[in-house]
N, C-alpha and C. Protein backbone atom coordinates (compact mmCIF):
# COMPACT_ATOMS: atom_id res chain seq x y z
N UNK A 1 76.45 43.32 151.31
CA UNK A 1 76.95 44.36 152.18
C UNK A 1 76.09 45.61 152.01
N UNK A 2 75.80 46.10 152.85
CA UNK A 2 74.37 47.42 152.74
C UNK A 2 76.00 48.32 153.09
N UNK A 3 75.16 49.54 152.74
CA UNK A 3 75.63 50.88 153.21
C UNK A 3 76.03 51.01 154.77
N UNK A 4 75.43 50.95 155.77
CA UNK A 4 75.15 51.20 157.07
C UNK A 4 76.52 50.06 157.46
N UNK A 5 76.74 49.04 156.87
CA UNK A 5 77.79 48.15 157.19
C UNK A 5 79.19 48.74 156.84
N UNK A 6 79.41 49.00 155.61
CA UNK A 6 80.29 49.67 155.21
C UNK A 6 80.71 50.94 156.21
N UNK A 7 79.90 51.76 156.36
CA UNK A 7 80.34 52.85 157.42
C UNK A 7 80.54 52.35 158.48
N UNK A 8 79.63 51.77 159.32
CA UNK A 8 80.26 51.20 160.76
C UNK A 8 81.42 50.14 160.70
N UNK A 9 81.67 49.13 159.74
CA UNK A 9 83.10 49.09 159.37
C UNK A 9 83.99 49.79 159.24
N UNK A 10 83.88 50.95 158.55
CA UNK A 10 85.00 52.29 158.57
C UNK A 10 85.39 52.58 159.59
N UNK A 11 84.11 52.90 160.26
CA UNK A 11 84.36 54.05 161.91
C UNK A 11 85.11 52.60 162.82
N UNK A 12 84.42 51.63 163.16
CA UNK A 12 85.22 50.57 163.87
C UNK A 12 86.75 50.78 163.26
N UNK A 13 87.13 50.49 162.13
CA UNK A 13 88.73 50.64 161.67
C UNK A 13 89.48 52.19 162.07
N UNK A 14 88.64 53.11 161.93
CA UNK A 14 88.80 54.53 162.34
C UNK A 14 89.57 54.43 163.57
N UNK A 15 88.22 54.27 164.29
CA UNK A 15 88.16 53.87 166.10
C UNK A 15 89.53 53.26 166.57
N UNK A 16 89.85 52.48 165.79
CA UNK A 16 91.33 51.22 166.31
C UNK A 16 92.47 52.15 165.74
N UNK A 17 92.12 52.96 164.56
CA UNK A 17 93.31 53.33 164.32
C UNK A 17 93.64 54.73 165.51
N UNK A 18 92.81 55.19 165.92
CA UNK A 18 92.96 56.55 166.79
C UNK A 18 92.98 55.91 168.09
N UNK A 19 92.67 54.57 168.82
CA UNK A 19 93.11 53.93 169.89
C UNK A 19 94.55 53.68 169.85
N UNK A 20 94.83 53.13 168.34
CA UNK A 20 96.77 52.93 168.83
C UNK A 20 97.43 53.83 168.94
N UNK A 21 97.15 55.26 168.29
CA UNK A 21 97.51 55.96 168.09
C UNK A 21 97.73 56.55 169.27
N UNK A 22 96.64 56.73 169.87
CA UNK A 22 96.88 57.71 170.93
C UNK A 22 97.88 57.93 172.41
N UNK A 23 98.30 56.38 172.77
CA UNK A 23 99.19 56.45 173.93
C UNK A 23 100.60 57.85 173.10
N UNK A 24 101.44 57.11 172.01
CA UNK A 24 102.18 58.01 171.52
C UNK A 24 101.96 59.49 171.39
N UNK A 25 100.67 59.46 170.59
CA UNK A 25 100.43 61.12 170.78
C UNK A 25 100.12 62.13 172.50
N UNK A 26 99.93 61.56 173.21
CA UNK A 26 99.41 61.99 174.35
C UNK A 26 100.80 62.02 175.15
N UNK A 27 101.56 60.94 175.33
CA UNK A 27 103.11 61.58 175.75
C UNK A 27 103.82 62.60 174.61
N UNK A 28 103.78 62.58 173.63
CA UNK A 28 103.83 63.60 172.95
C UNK A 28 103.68 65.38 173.01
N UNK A 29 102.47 65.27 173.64
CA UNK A 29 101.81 66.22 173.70
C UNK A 29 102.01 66.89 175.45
N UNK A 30 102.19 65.99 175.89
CA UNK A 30 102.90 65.94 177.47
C UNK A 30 104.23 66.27 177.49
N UNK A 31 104.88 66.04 176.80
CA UNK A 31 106.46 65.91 176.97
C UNK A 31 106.45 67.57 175.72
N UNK A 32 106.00 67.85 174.99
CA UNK A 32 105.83 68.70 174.21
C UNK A 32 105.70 69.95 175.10
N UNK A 33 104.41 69.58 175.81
CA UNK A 33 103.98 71.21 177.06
C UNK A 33 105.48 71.43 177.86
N UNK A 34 105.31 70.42 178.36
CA UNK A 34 106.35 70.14 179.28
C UNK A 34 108.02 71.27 179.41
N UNK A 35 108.48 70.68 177.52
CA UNK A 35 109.91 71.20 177.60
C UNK A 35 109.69 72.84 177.13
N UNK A 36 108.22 73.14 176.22
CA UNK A 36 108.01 74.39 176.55
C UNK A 36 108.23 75.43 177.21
N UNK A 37 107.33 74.90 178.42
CA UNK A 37 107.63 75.50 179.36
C UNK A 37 108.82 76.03 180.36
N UNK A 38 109.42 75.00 180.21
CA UNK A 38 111.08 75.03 180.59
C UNK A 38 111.66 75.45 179.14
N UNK A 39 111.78 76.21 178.15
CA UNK A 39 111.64 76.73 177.25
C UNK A 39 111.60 78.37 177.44
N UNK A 40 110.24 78.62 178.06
CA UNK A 40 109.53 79.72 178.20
C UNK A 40 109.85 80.23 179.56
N UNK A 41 110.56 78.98 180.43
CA UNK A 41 111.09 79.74 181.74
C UNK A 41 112.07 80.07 181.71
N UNK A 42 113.14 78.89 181.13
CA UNK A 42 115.03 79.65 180.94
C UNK A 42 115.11 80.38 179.62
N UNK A 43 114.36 80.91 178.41
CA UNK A 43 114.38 81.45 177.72
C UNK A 43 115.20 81.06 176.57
N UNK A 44 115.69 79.58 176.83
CA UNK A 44 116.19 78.53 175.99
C UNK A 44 115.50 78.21 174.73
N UNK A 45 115.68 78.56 173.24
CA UNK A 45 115.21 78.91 172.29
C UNK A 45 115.87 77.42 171.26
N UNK A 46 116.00 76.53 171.55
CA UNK A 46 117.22 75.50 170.82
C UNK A 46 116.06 74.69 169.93
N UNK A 47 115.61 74.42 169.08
CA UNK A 47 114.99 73.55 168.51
C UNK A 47 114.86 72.17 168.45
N UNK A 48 116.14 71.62 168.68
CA UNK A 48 116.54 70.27 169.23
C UNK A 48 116.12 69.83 170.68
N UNK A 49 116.14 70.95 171.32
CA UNK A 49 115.27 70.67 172.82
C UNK A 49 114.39 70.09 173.18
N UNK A 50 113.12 70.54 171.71
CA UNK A 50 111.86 70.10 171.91
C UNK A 50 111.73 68.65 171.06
N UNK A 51 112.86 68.46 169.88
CA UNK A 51 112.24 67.77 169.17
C UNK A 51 113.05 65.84 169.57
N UNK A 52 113.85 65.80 170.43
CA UNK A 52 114.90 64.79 170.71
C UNK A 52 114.17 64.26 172.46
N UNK A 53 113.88 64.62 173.15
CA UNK A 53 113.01 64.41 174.24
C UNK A 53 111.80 63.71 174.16
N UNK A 54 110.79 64.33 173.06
CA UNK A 54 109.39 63.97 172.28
C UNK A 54 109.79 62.53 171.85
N UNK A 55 110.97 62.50 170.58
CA UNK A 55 110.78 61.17 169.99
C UNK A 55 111.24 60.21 171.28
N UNK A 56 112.21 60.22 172.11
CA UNK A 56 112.76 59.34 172.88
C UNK A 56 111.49 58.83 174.01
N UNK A 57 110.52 59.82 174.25
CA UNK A 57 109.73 59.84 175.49
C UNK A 57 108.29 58.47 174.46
N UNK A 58 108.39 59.30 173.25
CA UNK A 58 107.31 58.58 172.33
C UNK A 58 107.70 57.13 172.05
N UNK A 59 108.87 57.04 171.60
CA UNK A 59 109.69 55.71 171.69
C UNK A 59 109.20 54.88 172.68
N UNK A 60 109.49 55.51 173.83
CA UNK A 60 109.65 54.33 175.05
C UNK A 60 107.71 54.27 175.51
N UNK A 61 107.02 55.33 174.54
CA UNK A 61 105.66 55.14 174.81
C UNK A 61 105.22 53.82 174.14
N UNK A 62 105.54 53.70 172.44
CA UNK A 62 105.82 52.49 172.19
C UNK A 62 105.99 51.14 172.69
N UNK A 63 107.48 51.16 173.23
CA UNK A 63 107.31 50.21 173.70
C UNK A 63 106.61 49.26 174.65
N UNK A 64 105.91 50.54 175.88
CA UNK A 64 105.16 50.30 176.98
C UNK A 64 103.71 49.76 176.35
N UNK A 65 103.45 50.27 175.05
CA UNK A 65 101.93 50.15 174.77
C UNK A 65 101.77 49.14 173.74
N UNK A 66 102.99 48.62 173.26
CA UNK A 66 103.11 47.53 172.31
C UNK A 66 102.18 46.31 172.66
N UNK A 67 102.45 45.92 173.21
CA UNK A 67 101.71 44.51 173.69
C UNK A 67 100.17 44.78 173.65
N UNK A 68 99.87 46.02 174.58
CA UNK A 68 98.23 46.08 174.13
C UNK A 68 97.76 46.33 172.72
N UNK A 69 98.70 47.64 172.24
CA UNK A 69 98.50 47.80 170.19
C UNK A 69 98.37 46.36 169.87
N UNK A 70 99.44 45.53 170.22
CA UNK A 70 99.08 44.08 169.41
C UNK A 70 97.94 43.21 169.68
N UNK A 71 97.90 43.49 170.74
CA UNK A 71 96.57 42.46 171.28
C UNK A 71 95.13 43.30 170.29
N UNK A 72 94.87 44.58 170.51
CA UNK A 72 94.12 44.80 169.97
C UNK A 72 94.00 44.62 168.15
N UNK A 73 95.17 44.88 167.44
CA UNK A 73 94.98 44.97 165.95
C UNK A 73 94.99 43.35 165.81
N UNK A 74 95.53 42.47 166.70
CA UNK A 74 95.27 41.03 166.70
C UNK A 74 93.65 40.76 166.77
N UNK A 75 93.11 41.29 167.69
CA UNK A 75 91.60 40.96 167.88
C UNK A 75 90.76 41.34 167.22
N UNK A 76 91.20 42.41 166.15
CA UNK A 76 90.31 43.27 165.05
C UNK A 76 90.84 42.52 163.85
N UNK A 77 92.30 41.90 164.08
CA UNK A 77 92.24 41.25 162.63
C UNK A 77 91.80 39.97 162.56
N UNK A 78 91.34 39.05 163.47
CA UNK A 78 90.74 38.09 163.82
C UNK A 78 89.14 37.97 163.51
N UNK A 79 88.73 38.83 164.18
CA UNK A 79 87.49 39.32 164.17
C UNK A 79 87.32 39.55 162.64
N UNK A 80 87.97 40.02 161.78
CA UNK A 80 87.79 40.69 160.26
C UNK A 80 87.75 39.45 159.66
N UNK A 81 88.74 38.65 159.94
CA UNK A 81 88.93 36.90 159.25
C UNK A 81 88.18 36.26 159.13
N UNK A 82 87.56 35.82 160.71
CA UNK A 82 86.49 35.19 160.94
C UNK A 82 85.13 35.49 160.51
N UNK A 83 84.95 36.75 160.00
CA UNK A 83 83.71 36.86 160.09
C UNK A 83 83.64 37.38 158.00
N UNK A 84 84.65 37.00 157.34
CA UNK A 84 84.12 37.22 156.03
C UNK A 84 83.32 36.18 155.21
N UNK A 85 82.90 35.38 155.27
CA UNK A 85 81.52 34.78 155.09
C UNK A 85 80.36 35.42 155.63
N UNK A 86 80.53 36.14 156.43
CA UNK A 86 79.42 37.06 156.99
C UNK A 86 79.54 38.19 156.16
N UNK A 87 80.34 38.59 156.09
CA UNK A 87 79.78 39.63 154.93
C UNK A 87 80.25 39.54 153.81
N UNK A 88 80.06 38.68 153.04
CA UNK A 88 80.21 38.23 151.48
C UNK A 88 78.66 37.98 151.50
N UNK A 89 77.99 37.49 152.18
CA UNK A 89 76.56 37.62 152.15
C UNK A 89 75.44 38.81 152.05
């Protein structure tokens, strides 16, 4: 295993981990602006406002993006299986 393998192994695992990641964070961050703003318009100050909307909206982001998360950490853990004789060499 050289150096140059090791890192582009990292960043590939990096890469997958900030791909699953991201459907959740991005409704997150949507649904976050969102109740803000309606926040910042009725002057509604409740803390629970922002934080019970986010998980439920992130939840159901989950579930929508499940099947692709799996397909992909399936195809990266496949790919990792298959190919360790290749790099034990």
């Amino acid at each position: 295993m050289t150096p140059d393998f090791v890192v582009g192994f990292g960043r590939q695992a990096i890469e997958l981990c900030l791909m699953m990641a991201l459907p959740m964070l991005g409704v997150g961050l949507g649904v976050g602006v969102f109740v803000s703003v309606i926040q910042a318009a009725t002057q509604i100050q409740e803390q629970t406002l922002t934080f019970i909307p986010k998980i439920i909206c992130m939840f159901l982001a989950l579930l929508m993006a499940l099947p692709w998360l799996m397909e992909r950490i399936t195809t990266f853990t496949r790919d990792v299986f298959l190919n360790i004789p290749n790099y034990v060499q």
